[in-house]
PDB file of N, CA and C in Angstrom:
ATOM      1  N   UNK A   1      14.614 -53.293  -3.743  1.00  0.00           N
ATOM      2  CA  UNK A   1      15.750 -53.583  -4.579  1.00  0.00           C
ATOM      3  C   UNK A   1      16.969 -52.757  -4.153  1.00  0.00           C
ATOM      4  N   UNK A   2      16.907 -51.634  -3.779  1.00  0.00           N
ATOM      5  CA  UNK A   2      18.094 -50.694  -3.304  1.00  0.00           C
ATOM      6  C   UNK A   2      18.254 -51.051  -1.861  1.00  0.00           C
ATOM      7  N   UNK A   3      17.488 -51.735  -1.357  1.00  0.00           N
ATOM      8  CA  UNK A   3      18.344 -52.430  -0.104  1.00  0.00           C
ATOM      9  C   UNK A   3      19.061 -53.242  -0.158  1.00  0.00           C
ATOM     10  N   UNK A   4      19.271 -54.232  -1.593  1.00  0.00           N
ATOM     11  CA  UNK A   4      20.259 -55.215  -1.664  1.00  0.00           C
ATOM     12  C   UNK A   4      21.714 -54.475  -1.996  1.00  0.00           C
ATOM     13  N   UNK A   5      22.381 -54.050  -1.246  1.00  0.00           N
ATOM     14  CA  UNK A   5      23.904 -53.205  -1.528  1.00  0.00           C
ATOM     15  C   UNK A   5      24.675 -53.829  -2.416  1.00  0.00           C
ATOM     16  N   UNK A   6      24.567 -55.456  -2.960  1.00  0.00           N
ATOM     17  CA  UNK A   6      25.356 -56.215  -3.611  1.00  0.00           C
ATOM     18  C   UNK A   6      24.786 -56.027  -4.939  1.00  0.00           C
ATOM     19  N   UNK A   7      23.507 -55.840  -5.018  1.00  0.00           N
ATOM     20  CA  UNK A   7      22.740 -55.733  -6.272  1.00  0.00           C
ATOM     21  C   UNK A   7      23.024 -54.419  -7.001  1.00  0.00           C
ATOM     22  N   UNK A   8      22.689 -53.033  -6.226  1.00  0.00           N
ATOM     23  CA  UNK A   8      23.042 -52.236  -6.651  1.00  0.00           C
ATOM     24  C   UNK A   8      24.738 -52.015  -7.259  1.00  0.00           C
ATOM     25  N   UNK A   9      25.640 -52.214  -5.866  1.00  0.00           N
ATOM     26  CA  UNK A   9      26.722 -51.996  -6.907  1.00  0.00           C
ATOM     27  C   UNK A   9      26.897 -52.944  -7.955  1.00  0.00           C
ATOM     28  N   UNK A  10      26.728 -53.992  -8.331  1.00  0.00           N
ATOM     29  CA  UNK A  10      26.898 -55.197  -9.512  1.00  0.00           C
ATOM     30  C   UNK A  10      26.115 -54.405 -10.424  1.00  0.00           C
ATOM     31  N   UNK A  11      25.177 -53.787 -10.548  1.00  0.00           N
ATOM     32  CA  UNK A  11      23.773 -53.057 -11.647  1.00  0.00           C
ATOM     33  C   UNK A  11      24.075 -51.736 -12.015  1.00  0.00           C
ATOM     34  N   UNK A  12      25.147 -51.323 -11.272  1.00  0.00           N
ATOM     35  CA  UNK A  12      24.880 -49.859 -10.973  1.00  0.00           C
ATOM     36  C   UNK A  12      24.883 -48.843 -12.033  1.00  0.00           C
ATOM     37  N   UNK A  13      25.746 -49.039 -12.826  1.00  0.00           N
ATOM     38  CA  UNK A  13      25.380 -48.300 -14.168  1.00  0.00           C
ATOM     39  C   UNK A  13      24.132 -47.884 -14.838  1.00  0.00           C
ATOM     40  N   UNK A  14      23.466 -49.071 -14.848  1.00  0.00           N
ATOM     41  CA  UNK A  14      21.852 -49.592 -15.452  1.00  0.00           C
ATOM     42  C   UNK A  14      20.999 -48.622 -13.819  1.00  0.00           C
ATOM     43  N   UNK A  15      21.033 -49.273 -13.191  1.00  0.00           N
ATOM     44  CA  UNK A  15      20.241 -48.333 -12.268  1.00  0.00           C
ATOM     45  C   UNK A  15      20.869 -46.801 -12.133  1.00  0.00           C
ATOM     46  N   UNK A  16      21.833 -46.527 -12.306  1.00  0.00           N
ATOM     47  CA  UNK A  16      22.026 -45.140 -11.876  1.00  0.00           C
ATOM     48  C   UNK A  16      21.180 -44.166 -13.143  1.00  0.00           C
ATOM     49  N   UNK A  17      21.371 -45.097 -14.038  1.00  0.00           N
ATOM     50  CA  UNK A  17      20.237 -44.122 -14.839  1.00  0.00           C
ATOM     51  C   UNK A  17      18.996 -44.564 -14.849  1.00  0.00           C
ATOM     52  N   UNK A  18      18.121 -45.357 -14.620  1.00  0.00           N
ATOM     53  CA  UNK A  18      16.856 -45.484 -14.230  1.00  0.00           C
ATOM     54  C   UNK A  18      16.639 -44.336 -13.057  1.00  0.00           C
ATOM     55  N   UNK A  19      17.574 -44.300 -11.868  1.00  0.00           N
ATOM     56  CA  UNK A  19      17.592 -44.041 -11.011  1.00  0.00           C
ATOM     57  C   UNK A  19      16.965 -42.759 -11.595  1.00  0.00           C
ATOM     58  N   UNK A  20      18.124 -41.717 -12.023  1.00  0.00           N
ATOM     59  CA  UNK A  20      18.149 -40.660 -12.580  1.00  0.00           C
ATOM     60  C   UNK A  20      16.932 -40.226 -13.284  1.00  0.00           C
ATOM     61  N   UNK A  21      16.330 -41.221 -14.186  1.00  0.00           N
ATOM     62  CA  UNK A  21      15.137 -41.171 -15.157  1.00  0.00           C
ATOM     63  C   UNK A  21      14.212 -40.952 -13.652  1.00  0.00           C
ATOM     64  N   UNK A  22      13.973 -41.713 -12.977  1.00  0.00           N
ATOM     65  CA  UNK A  22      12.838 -41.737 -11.983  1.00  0.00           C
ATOM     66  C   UNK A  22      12.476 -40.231 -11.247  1.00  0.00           C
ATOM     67  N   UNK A  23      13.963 -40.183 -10.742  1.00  0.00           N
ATOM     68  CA  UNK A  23      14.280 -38.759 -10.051  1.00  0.00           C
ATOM     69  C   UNK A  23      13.640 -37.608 -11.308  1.00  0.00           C
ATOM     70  N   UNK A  24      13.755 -37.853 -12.157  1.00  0.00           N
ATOM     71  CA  UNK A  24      13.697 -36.545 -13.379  1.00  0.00           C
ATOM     72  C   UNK A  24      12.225 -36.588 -13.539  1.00  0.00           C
ATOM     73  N   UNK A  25      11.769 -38.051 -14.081  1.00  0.00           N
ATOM     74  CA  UNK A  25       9.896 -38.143 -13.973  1.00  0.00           C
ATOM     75  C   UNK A  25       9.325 -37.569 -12.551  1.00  0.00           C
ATOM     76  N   UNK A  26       9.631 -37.823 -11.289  1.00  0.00           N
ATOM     77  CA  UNK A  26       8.778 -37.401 -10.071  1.00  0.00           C
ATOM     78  C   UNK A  26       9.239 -35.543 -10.289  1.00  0.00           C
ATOM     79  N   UNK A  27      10.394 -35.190 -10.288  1.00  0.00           N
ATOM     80  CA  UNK A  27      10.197 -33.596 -10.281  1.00  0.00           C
ATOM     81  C   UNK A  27       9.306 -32.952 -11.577  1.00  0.00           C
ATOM     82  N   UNK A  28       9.884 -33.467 -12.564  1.00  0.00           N
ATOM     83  CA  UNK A  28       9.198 -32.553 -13.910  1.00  0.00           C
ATOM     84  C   UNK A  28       7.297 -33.157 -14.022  1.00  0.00           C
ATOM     85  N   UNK A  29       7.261 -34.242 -13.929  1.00  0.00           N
ATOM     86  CA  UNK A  29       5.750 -34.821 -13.809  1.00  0.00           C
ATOM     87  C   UNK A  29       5.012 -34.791 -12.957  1.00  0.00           C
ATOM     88  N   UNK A  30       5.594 -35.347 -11.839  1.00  0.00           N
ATOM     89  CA  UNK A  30       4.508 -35.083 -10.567  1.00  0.00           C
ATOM     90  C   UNK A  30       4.342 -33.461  -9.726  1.00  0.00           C
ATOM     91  N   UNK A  31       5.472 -33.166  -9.619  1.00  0.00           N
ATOM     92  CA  UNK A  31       5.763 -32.045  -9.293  1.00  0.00           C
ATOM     93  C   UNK A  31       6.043 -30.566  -9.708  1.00  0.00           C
ATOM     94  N   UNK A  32       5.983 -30.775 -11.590  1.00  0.00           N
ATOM     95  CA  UNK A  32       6.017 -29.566 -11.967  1.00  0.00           C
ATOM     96  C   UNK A  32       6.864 -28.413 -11.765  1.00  0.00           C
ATOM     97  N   UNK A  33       8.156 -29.438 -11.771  1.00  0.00           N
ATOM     98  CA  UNK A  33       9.511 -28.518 -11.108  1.00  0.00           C
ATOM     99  C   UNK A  33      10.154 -29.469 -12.712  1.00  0.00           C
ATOM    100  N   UNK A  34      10.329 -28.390 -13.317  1.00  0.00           N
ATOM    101  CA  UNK A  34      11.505 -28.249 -14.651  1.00  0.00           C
ATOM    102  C   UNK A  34      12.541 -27.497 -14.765  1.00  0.00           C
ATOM    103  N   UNK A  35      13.242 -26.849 -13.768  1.00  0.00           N
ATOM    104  CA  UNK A  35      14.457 -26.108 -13.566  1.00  0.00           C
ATOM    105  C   UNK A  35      15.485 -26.953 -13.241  1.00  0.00           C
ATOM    106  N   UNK A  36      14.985 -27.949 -12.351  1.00  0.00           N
ATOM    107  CA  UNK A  36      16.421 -28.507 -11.725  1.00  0.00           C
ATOM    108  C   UNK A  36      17.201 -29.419 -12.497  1.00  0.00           C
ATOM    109  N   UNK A  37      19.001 -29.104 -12.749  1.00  0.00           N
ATOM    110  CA  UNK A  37      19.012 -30.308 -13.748  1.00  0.00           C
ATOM    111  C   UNK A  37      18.905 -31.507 -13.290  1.00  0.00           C
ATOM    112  N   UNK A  38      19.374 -32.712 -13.901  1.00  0.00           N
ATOM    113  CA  UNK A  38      19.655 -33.703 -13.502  1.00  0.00           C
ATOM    114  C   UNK A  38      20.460 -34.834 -14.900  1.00  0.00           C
ATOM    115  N   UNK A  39      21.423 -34.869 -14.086  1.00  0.00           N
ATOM    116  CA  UNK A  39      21.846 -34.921 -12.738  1.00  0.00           C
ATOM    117  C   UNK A  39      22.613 -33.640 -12.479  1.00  0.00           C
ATOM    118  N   UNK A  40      22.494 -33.332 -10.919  1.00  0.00           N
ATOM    119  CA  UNK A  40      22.700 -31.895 -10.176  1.00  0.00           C
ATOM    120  C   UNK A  40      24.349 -31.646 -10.607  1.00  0.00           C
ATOM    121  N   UNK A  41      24.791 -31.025 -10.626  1.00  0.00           N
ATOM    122  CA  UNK A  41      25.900 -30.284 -10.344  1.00  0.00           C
ATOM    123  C   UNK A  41      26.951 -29.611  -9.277  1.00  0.00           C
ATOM    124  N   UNK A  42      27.957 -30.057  -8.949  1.00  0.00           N
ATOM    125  CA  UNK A  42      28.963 -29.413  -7.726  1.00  0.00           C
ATOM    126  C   UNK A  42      29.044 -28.105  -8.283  1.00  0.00           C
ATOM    127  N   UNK A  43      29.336 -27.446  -7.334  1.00  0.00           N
ATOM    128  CA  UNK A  43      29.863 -25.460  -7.283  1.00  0.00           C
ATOM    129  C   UNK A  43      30.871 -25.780  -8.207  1.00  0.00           C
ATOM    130  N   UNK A  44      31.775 -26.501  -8.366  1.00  0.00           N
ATOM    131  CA  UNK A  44      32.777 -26.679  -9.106  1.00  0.00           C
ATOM    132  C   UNK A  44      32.298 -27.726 -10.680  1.00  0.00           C
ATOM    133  N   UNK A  45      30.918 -27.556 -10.539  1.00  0.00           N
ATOM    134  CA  UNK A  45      30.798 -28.144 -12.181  1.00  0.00           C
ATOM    135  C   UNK A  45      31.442 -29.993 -12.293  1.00  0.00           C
ATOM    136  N   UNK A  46      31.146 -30.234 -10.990  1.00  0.00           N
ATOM    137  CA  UNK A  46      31.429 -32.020 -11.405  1.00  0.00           C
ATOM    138  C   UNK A  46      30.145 -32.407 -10.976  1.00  0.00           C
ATOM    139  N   UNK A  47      29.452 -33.511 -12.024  1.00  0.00           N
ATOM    140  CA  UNK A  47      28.132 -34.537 -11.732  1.00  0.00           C
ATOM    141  C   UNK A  47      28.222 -35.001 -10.255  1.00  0.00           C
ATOM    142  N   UNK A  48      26.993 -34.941  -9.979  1.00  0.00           N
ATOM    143  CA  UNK A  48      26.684 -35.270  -8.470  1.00  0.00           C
ATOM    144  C   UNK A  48      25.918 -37.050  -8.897  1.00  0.00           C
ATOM    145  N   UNK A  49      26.301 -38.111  -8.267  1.00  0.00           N
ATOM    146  CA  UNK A  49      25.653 -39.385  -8.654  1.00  0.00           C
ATOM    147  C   UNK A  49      24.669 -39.345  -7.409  1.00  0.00           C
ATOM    148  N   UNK A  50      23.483 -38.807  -7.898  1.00  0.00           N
ATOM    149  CA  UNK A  50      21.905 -39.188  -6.799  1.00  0.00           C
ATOM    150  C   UNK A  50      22.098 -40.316  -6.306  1.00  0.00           C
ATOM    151  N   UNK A  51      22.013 -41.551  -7.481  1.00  0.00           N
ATOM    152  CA  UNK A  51      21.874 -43.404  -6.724  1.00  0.00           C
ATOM    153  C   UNK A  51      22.889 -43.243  -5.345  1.00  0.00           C
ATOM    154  N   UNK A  52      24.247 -43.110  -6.241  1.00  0.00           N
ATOM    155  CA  UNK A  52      25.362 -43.168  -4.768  1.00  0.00           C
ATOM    156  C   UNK A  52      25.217 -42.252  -3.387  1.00  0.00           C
ATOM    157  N   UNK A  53      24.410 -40.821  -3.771  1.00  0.00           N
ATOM    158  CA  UNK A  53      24.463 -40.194  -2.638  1.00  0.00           C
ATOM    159  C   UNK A  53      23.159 -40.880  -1.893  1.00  0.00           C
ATOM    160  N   UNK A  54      22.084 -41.492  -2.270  1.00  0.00           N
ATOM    161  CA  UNK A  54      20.812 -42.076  -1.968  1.00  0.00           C
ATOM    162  C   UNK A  54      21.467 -43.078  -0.809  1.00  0.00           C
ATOM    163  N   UNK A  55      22.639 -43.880  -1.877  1.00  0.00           N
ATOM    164  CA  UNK A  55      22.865 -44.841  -0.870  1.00  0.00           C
ATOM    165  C   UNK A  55      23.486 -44.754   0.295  1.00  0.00           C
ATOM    166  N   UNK A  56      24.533 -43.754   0.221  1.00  0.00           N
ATOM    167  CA  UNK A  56      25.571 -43.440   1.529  1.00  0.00           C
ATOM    168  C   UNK A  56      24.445 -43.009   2.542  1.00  0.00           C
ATOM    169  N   UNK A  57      23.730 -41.907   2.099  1.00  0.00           N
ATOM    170  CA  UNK A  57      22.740 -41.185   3.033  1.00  0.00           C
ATOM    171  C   UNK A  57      21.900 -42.078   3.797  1.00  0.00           C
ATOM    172  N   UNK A  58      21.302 -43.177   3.104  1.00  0.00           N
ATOM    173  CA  UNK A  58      20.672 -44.570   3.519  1.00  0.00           C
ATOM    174  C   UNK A  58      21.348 -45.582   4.474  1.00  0.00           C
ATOM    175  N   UNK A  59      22.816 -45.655   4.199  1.00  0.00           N
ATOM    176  CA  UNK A  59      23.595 -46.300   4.931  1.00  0.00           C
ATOM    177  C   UNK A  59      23.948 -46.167   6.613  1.00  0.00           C
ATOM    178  N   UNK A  60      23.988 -44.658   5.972  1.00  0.00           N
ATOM    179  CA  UNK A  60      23.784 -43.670   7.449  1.00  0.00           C
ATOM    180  C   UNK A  60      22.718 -43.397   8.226  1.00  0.00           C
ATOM    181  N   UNK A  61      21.365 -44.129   8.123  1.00  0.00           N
ATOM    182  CA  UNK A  61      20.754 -43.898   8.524  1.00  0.00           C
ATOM    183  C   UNK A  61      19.660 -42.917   7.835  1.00  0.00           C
ATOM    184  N   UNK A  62      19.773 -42.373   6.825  1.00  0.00           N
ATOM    185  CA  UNK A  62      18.668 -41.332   6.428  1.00  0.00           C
ATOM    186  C   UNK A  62      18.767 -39.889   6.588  1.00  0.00           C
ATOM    187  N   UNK A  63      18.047 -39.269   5.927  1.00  0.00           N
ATOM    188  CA  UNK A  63      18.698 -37.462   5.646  1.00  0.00           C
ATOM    189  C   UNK A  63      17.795 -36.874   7.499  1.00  0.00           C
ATOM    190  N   UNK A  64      17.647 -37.151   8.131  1.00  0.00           N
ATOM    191  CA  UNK A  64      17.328 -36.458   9.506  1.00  0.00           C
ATOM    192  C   UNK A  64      18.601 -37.273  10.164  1.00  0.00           C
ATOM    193  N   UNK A  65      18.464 -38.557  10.643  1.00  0.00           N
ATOM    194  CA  UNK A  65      19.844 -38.579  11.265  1.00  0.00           C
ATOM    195  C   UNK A  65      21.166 -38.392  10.634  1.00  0.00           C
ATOM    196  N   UNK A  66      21.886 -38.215   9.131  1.00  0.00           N
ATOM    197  CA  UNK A  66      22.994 -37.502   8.379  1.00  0.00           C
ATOM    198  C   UNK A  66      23.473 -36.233   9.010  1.00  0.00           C
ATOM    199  N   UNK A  67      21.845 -36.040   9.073  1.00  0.00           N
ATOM    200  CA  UNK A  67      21.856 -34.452   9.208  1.00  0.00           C
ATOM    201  C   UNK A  67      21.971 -33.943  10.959  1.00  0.00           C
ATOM    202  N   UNK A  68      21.266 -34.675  11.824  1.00  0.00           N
ATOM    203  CA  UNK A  68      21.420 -34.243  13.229  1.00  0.00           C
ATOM    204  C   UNK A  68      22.854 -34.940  13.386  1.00  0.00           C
ATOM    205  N   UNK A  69      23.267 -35.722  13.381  1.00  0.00           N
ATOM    206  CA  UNK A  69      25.084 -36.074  13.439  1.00  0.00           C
ATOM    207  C   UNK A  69      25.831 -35.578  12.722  1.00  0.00           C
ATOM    208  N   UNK A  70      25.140 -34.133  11.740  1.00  0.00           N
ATOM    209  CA  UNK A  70      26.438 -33.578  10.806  1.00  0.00           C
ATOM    210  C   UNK A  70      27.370 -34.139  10.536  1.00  0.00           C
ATOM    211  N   UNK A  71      26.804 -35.581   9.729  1.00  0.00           N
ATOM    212  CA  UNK A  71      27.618 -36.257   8.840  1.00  0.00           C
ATOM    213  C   UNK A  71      28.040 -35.476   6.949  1.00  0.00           C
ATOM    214  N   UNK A  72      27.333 -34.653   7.045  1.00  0.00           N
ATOM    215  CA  UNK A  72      27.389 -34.262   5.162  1.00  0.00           C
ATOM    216  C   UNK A  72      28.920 -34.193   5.525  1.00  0.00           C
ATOM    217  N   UNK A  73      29.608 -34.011   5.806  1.00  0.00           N
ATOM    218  CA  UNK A  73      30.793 -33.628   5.400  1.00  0.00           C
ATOM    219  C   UNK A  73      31.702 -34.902   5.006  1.00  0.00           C
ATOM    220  N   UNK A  74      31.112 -35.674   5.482  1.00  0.00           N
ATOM    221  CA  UNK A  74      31.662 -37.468   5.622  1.00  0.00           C
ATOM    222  C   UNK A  74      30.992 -38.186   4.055  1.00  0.00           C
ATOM    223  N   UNK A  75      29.978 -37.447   4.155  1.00  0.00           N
ATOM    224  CA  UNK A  75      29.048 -38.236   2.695  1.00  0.00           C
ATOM    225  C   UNK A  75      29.549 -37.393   1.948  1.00  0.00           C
ATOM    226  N   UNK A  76      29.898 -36.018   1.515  1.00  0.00           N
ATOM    227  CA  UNK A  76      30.910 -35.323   0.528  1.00  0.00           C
ATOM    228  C   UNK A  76      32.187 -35.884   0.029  1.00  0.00           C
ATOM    229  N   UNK A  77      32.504 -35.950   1.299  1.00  0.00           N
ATOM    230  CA  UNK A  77      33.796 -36.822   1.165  1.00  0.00           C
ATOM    231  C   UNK A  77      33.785 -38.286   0.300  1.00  0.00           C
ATOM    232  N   UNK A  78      33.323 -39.238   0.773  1.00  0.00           N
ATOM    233  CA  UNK A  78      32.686 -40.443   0.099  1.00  0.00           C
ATOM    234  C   UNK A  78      32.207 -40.517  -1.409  1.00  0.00           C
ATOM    235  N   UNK A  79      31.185 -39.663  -1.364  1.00  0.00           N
ATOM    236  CA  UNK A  79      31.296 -39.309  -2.836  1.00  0.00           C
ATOM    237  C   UNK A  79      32.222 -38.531  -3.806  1.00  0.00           C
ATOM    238  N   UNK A  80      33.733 -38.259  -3.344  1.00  0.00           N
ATOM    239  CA  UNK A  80      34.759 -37.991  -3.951  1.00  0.00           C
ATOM    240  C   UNK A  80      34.647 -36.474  -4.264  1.00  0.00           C
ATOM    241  N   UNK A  81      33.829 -35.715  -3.114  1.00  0.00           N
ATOM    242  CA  UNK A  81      34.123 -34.222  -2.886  1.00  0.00           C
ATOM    243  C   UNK A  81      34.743 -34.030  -2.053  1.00  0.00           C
ATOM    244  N   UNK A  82      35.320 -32.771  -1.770  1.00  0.00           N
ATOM    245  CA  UNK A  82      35.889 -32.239  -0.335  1.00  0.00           C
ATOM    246  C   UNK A  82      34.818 -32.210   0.791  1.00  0.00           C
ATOM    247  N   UNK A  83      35.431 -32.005   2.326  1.00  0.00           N
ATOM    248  CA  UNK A  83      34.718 -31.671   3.170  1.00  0.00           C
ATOM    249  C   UNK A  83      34.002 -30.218   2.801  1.00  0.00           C
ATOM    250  N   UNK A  84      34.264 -29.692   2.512  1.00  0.00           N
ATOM    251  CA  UNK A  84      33.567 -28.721   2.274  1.00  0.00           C
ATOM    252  C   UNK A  84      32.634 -28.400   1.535  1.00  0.00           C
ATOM    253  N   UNK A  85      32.055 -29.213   1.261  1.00  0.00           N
ATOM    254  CA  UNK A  85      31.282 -29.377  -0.083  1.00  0.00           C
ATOM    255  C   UNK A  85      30.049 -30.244   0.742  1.00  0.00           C
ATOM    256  N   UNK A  86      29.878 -30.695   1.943  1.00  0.00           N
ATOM    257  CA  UNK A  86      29.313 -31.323   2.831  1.00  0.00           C
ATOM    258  C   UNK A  86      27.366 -30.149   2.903  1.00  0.00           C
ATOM    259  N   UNK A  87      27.734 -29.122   3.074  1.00  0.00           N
ATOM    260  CA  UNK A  87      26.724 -28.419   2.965  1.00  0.00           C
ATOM    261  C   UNK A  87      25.756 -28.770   1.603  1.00  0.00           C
ATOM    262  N   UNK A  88      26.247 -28.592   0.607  1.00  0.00           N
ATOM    263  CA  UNK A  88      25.658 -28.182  -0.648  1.00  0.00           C
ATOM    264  C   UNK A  88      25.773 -29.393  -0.786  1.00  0.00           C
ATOM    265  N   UNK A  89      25.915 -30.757  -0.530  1.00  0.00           N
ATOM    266  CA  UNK A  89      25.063 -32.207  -0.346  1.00  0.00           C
ATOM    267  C   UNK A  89      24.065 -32.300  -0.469  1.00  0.00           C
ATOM    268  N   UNK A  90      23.870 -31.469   1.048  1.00  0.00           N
ATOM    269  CA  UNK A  90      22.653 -31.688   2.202  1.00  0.00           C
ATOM    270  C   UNK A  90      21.703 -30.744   1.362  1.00  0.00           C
ATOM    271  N   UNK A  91      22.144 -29.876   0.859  1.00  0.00           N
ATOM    272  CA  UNK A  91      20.761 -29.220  -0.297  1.00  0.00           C
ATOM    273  C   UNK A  91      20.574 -29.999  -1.358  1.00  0.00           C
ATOM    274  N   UNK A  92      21.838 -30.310  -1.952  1.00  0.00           N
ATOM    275  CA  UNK A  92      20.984 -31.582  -3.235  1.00  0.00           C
ATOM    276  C   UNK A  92      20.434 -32.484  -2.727  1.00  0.00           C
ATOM    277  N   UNK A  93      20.589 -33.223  -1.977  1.00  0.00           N
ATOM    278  CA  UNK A  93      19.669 -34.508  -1.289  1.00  0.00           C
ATOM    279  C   UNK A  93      18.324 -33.759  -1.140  1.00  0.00           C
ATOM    280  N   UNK A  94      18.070 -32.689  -0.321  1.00  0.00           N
ATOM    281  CA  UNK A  94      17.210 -32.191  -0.007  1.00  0.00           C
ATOM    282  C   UNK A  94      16.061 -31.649  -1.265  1.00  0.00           C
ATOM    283  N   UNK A  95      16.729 -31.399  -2.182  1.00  0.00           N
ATOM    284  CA  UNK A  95      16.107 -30.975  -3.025  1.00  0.00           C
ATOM    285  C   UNK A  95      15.667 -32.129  -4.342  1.00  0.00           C
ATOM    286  N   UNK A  96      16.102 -33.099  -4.116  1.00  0.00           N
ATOM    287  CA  UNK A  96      16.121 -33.738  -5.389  1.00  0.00           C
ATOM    288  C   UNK A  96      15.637 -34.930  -4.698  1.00  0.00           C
ATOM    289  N   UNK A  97      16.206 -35.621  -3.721  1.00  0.00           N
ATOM    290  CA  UNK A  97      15.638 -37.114  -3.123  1.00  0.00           C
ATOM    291  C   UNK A  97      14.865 -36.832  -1.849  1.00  0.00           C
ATOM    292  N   UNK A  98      15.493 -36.207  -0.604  1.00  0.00           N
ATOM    293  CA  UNK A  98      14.034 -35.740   0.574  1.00  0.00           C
ATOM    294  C   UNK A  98      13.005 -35.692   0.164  1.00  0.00           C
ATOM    295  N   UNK A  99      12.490 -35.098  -0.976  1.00  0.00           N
ATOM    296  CA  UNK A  99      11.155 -34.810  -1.521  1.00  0.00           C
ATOM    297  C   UNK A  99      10.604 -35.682  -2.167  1.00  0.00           C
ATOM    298  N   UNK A 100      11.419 -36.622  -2.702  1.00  0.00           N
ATOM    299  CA  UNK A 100      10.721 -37.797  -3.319  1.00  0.00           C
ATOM    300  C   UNK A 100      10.597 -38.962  -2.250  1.00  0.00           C
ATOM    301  N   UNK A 101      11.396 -38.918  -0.978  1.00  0.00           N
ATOM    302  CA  UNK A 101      11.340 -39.839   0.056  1.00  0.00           C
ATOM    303  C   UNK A 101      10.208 -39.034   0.688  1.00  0.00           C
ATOM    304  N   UNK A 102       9.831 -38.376   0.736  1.00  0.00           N
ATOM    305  CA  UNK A 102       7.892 -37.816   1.592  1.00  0.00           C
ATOM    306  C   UNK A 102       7.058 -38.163   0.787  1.00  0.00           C
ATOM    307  N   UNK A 103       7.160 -37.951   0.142  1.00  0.00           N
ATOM    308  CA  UNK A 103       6.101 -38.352  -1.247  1.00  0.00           C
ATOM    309  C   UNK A 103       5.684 -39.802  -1.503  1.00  0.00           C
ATOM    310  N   UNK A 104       7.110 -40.789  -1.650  1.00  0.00           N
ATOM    311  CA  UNK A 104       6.667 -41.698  -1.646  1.00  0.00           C
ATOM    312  C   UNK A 104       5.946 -42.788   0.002  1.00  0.00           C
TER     313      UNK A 104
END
């Protein structure tokens, strides 16, 4: 279903919180990780949207090639952060969706 790009953005509201719900059930249930919020947080205290960063990161190919083409700074950007903010992406992805993309 998140491969249809037309579906998601037309839904996206409705899925971004399923999305969110899913992300929150695999850390706190399967994984026994209840610290992290969700949805994550910028250094600067603005909501991070998982679905949207899922998708850019996906678009791009996936969090190993994002990451060997040191794109975060491009997917920061996109998601309506600064370049600089490109790092601390690449840890929320990492921490919140990488782990649920091994898993599943």
């Amino acid at each position: 279903m998140l491969d249809d790009r037309e579906y998601v953005f037309k839904y996206k509201v409705d899925l971004k919180k399923k999305f969110e719900e899913m992300v929150q059930w695999f850390l706190n249930e399967y994984l026994g990780i209840n610290y992290r919020p969700i949805p994550p947080y910028s250094l600067d205290q603005r909501k991070i949207d998982l679905l949207s960063l899922y998708m850019l990161v996906e678009k791009e190919g996936g969090y190993r090639e994002v990451t060997t083409e040191n794109m975060w700074l491009i997917i920061a950007k996109d998601q309506g952060f600064e370049y600089k903010d490109g790092d601390y992406m690449r840890i929320v992805y990492a921490m919140y969706l990488d782990v649920l993309e091994y898993y599943y």
